[in-house]
PDB file of N, CA and C in Angstrom:
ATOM      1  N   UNK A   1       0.836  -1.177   0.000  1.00  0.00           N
ATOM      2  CA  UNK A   1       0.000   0.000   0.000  1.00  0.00           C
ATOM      3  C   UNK A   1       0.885   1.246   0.000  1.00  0.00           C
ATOM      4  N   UNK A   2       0.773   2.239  -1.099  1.00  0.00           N
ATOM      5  CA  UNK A   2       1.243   3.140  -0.999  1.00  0.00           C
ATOM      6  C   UNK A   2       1.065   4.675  -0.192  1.00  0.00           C
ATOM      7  N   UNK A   3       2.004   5.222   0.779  1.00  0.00           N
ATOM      8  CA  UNK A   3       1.602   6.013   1.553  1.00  0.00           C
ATOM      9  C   UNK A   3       1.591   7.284   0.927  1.00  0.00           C
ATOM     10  N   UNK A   4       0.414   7.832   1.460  1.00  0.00           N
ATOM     11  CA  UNK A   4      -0.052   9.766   0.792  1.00  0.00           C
ATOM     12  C   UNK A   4       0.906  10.244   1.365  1.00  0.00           C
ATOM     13  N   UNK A   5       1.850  11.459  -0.219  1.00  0.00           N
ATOM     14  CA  UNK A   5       2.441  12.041   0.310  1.00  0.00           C
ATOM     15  C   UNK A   5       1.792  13.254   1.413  1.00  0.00           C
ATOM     16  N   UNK A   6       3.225  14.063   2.469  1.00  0.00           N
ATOM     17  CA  UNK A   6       2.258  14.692   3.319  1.00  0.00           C
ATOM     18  C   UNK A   6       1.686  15.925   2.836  1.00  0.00           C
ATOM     19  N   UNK A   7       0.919  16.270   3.112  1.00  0.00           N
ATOM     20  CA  UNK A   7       0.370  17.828   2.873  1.00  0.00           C
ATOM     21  C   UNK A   7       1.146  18.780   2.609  1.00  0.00           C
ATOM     22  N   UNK A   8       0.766  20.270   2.097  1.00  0.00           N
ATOM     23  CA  UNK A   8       2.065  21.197   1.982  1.00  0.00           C
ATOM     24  C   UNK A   8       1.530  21.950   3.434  1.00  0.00           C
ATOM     25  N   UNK A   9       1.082  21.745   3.656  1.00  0.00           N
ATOM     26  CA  UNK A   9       0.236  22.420   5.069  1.00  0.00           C
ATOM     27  C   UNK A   9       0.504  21.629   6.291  1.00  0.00           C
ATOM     28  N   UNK A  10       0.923  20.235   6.209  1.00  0.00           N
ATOM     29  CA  UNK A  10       1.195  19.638   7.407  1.00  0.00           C
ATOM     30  C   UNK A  10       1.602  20.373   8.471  1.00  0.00           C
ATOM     31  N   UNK A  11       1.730  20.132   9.573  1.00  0.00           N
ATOM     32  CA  UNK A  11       1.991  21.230  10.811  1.00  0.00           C
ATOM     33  C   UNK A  11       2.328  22.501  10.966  1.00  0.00           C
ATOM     34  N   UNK A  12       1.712  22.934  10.088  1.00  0.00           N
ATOM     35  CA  UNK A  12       1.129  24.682   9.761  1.00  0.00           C
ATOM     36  C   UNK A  12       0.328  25.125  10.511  1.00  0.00           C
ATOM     37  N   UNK A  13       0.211  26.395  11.625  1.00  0.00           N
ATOM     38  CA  UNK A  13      -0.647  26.534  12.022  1.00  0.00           C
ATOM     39  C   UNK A  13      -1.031  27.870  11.755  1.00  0.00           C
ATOM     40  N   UNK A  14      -2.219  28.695  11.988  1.00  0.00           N
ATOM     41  CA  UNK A  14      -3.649  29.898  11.295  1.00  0.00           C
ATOM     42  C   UNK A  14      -2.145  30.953  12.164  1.00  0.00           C
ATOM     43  N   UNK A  15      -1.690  32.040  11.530  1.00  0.00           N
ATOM     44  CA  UNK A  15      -1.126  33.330  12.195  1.00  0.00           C
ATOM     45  C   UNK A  15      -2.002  33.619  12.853  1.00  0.00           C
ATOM     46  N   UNK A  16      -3.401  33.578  12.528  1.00  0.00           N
ATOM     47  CA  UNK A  16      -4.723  34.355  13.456  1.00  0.00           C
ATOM     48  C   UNK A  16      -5.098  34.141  14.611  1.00  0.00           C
ATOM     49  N   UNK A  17      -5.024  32.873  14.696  1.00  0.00           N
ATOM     50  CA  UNK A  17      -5.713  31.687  15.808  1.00  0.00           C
ATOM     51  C   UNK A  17      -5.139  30.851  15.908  1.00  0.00           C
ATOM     52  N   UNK A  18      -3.672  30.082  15.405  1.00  0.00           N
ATOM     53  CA  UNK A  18      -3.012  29.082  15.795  1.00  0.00           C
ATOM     54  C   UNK A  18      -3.861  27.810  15.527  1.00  0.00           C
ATOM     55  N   UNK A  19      -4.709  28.066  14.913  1.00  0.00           N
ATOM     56  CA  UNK A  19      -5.692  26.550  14.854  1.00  0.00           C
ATOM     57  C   UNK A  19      -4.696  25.775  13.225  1.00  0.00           C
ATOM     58  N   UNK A  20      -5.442  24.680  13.332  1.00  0.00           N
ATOM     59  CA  UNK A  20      -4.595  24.076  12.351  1.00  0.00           C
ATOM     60  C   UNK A  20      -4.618  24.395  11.043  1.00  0.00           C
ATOM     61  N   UNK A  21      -3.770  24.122   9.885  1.00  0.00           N
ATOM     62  CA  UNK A  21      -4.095  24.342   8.395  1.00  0.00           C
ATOM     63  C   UNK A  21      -4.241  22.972   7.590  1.00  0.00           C
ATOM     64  N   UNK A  22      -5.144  22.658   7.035  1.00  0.00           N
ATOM     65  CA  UNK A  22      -5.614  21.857   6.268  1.00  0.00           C
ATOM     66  C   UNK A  22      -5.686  22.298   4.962  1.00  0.00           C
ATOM     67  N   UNK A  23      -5.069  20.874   4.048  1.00  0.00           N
ATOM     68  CA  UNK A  23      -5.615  20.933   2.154  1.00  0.00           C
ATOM     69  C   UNK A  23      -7.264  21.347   1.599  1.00  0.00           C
ATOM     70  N   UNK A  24      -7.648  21.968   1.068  1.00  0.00           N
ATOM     71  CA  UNK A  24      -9.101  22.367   0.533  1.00  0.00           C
ATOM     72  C   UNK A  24      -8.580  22.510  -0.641  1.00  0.00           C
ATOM     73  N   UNK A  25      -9.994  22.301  -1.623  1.00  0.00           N
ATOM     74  CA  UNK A  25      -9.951  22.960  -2.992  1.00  0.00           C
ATOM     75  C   UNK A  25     -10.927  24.627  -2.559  1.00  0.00           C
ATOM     76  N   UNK A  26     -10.634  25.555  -3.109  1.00  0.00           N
ATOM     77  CA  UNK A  26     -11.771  26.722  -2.793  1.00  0.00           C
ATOM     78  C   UNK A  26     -11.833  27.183  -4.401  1.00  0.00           C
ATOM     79  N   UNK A  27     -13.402  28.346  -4.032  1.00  0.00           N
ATOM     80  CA  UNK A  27     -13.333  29.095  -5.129  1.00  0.00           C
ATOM     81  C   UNK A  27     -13.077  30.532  -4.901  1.00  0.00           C
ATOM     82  N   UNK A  28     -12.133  31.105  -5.702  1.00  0.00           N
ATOM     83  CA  UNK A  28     -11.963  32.704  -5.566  1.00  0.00           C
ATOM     84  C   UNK A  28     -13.273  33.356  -6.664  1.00  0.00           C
ATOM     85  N   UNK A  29     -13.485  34.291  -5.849  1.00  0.00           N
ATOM     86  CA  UNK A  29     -14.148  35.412  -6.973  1.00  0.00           C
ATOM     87  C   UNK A  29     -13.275  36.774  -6.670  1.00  0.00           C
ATOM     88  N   UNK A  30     -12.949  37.355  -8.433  1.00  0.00           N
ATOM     89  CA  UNK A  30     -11.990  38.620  -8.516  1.00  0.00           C
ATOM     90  C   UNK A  30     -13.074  39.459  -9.212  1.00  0.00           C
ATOM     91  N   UNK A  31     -12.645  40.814  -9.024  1.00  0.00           N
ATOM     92  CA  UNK A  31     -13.636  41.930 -10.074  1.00  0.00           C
ATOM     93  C   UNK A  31     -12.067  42.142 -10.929  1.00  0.00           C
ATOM     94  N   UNK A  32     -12.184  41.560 -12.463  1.00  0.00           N
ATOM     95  CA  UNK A  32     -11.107  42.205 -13.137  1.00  0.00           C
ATOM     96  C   UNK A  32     -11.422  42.911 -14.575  1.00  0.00           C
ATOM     97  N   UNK A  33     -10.645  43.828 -14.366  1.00  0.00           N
ATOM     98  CA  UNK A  33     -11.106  44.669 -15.347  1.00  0.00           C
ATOM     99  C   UNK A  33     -12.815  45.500 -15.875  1.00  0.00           C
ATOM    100  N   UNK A  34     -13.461  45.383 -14.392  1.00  0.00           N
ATOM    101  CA  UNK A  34     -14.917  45.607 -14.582  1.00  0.00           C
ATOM    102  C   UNK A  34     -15.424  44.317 -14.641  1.00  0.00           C
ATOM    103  N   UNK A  35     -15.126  43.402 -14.364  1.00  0.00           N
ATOM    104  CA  UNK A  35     -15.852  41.838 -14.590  1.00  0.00           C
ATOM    105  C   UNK A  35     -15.509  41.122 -13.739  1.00  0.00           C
ATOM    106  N   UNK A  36     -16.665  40.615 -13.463  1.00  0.00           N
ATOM    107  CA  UNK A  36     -16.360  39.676 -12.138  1.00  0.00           C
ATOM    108  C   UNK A  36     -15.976  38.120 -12.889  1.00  0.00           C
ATOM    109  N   UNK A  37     -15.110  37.434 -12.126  1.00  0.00           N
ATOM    110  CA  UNK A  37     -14.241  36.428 -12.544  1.00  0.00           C
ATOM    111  C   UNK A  37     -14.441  35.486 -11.339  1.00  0.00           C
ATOM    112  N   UNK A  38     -14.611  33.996 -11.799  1.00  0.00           N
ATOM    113  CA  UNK A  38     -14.429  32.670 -10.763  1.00  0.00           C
ATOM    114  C   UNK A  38     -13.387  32.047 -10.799  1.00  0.00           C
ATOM    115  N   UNK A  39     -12.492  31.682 -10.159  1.00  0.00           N
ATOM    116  CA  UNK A  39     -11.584  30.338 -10.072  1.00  0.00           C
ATOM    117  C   UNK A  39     -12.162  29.456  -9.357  1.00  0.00           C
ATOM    118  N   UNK A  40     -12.130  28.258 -10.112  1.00  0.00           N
ATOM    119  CA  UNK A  40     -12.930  27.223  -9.339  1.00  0.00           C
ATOM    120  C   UNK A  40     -11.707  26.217  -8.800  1.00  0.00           C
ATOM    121  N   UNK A  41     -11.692  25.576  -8.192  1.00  0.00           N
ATOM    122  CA  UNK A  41     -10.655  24.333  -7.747  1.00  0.00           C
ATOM    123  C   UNK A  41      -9.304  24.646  -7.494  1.00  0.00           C
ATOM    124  N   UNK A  42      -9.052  26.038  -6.511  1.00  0.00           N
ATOM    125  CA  UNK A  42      -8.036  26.012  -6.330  1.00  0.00           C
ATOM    126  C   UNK A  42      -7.657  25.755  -5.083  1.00  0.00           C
ATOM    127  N   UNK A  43      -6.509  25.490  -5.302  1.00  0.00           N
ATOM    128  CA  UNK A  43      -5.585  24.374  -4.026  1.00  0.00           C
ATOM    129  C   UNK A  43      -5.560  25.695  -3.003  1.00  0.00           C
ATOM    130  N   UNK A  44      -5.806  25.079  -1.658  1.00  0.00           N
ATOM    131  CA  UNK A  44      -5.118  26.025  -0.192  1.00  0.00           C
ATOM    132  C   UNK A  44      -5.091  25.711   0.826  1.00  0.00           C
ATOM    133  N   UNK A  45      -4.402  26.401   1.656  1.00  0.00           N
ATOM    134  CA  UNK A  45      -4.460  26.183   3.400  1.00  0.00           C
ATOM    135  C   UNK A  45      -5.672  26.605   3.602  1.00  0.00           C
ATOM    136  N   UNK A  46      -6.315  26.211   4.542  1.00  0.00           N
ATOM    137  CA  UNK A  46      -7.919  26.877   5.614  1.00  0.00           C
ATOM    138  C   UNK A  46      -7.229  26.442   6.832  1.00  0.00           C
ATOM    139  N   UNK A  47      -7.452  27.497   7.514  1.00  0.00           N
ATOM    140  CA  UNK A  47      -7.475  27.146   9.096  1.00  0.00           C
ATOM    141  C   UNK A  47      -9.167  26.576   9.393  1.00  0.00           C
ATOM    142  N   UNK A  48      -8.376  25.143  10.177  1.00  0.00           N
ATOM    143  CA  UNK A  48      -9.788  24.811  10.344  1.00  0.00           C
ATOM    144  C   UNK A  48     -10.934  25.142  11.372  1.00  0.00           C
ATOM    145  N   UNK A  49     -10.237  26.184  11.949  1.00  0.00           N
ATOM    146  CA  UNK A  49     -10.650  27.338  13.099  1.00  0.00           C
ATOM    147  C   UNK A  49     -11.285  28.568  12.732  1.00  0.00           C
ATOM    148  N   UNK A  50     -11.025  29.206  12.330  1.00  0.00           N
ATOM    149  CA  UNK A  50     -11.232  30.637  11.416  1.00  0.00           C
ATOM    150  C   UNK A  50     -11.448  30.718   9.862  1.00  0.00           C
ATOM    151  N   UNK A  51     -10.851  29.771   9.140  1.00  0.00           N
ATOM    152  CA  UNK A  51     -11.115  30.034   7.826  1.00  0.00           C
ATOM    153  C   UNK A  51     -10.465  30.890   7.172  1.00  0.00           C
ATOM    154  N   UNK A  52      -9.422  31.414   7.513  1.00  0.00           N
ATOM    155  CA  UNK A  52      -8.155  31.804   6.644  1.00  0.00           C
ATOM    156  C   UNK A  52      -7.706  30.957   5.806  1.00  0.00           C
ATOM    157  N   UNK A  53      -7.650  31.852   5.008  1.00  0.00           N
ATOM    158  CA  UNK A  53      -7.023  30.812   3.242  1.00  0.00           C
ATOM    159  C   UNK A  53      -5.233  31.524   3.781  1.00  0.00           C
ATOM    160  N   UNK A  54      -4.799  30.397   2.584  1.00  0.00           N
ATOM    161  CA  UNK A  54      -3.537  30.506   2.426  1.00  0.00           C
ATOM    162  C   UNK A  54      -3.032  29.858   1.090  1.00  0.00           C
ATOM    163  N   UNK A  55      -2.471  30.636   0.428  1.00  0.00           N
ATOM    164  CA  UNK A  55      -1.890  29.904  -0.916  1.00  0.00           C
ATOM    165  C   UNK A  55      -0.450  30.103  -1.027  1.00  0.00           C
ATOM    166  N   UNK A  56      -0.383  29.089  -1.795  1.00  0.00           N
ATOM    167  CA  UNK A  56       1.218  29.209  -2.281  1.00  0.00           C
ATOM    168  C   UNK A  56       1.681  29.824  -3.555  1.00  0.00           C
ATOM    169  N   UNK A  57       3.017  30.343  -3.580  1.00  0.00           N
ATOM    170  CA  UNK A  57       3.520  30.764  -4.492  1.00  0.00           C
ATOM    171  C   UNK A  57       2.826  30.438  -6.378  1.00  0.00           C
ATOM    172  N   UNK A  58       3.061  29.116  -6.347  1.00  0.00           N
ATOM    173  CA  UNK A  58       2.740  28.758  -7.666  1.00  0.00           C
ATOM    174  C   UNK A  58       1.305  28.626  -7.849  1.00  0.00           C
ATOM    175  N   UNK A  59       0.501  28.286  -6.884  1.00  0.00           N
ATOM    176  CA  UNK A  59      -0.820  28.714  -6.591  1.00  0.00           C
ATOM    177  C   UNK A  59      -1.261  29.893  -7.255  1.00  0.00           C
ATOM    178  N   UNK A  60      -0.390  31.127  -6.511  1.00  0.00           N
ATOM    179  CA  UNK A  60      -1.065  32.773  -6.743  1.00  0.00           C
ATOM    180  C   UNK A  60      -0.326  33.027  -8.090  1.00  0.00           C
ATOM    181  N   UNK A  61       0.883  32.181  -8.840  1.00  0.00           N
ATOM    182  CA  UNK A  61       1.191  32.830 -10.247  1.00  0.00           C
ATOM    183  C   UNK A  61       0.261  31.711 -10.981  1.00  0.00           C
ATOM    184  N   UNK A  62      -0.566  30.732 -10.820  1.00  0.00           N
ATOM    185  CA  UNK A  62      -1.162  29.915 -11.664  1.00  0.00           C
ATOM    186  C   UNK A  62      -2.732  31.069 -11.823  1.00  0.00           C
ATOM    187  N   UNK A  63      -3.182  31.536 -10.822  1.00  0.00           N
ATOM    188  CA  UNK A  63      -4.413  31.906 -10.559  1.00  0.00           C
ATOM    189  C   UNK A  63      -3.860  33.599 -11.271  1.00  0.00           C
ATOM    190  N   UNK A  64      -3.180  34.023 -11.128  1.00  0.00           N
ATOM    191  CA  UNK A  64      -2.399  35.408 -11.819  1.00  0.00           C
ATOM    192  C   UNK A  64      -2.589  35.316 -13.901  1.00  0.00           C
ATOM    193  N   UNK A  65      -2.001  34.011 -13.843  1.00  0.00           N
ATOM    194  CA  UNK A  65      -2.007  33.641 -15.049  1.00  0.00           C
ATOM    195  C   UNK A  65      -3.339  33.444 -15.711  1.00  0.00           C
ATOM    196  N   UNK A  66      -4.455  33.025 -15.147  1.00  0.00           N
ATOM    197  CA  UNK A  66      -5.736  32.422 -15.386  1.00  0.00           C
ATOM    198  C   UNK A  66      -6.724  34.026 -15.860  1.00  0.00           C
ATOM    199  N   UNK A  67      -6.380  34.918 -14.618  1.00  0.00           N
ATOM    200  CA  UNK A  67      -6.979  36.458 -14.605  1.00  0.00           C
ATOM    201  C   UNK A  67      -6.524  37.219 -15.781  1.00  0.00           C
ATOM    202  N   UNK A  68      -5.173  37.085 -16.441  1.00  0.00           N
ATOM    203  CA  UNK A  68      -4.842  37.804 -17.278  1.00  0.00           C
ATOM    204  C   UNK A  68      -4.873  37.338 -18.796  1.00  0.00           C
ATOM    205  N   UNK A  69      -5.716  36.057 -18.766  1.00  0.00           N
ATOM    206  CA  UNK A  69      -6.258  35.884 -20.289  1.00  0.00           C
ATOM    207  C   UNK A  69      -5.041  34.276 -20.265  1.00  0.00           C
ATOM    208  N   UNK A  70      -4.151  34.412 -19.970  1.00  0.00           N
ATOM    209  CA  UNK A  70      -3.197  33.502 -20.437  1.00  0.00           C
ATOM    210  C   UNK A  70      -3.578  31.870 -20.494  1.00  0.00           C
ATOM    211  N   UNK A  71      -4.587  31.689 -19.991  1.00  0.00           N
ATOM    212  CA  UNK A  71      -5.625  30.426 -19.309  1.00  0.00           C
ATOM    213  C   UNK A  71      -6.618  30.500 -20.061  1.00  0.00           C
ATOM    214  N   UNK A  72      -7.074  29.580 -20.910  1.00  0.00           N
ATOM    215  CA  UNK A  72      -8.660  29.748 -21.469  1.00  0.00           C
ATOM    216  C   UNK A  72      -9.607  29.508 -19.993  1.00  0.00           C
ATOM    217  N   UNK A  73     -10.729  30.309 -20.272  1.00  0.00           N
ATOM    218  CA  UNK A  73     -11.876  30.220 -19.345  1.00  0.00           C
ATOM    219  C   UNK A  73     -12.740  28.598 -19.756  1.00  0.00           C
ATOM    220  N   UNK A  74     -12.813  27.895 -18.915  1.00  0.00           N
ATOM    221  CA  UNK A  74     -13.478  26.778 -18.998  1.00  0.00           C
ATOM    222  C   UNK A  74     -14.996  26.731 -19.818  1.00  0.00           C
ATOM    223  N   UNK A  75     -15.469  27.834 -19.093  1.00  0.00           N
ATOM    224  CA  UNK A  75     -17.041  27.583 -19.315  1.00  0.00           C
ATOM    225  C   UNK A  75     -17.299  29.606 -18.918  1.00  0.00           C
ATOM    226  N   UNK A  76     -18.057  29.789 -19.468  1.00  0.00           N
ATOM    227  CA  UNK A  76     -19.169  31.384 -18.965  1.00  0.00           C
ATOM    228  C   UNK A  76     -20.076  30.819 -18.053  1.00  0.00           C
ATOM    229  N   UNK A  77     -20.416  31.978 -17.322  1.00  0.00           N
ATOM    230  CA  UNK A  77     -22.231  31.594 -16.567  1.00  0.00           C
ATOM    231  C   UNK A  77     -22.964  32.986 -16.588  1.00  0.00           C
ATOM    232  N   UNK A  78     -24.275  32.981 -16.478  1.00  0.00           N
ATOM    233  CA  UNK A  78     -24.544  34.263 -16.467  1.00  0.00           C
ATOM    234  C   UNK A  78     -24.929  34.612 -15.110  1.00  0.00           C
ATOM    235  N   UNK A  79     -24.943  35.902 -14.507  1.00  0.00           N
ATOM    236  CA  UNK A  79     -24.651  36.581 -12.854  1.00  0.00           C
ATOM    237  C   UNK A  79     -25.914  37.268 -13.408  1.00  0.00           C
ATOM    238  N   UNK A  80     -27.400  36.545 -12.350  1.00  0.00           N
ATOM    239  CA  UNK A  80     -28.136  37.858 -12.076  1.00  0.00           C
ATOM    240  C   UNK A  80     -27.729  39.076 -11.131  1.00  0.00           C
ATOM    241  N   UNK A  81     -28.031  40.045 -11.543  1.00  0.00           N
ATOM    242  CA  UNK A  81     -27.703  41.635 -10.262  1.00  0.00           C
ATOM    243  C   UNK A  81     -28.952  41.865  -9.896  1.00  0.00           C
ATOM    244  N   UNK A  82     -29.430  41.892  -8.528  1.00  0.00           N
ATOM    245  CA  UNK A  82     -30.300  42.520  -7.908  1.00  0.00           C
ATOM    246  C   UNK A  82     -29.717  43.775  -7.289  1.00  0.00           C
ATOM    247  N   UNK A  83     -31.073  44.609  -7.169  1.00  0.00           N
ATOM    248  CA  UNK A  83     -30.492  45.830  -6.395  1.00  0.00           C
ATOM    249  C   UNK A  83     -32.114  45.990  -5.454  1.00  0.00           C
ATOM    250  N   UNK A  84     -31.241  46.773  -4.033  1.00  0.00           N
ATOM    251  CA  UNK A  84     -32.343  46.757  -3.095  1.00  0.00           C
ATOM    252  C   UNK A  84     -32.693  48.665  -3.118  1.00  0.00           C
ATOM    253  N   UNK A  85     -32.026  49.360  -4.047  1.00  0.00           N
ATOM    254  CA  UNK A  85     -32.536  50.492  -4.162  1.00  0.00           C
ATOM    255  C   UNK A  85     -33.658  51.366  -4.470  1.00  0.00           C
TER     256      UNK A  85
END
């Protein structure tokens, strides 16, 4: 049986709260360029206390890369806007 390598988060703990950091996939939402933008499935730390994200280096230039066109967009969706004005 082959053993999982360990986490990049293994005994990491929250700057905030010292609680632990755990692997998640999350989704970011950015406003770029006047447009709101999703990343879906990206890798991070969560404190499993507070909920602080944490990413890594190649993480934030993969997700950098994705915002500035260099990444085809998977799929569109359309965003209803309500307003309570």
């Amino acid at each position: 049986m082959k053993k999982k390598p360990a986490s990049f988060w293994h005994g990491e703990t929250c700057e905030y709260c010292d609680g632990p950091i755990v692997d998640k996939r999350v989704t970011l939402h950015r406003k770029v360029r006047r447009k709101y933008v999703v990343v879906e499935n990206v890798p991070a730390g969560v404190c499993k206390q507070c909920g602080t994200r944490y990413y890594s280096a190649s993480v934030l230039k993969a997700v950098e890369e994705s915002l500035r066109g260099r990444r085809p967009a998977r799929r569109e969706v359309l965003v209803p806007v309500y307003s309570l004005e």
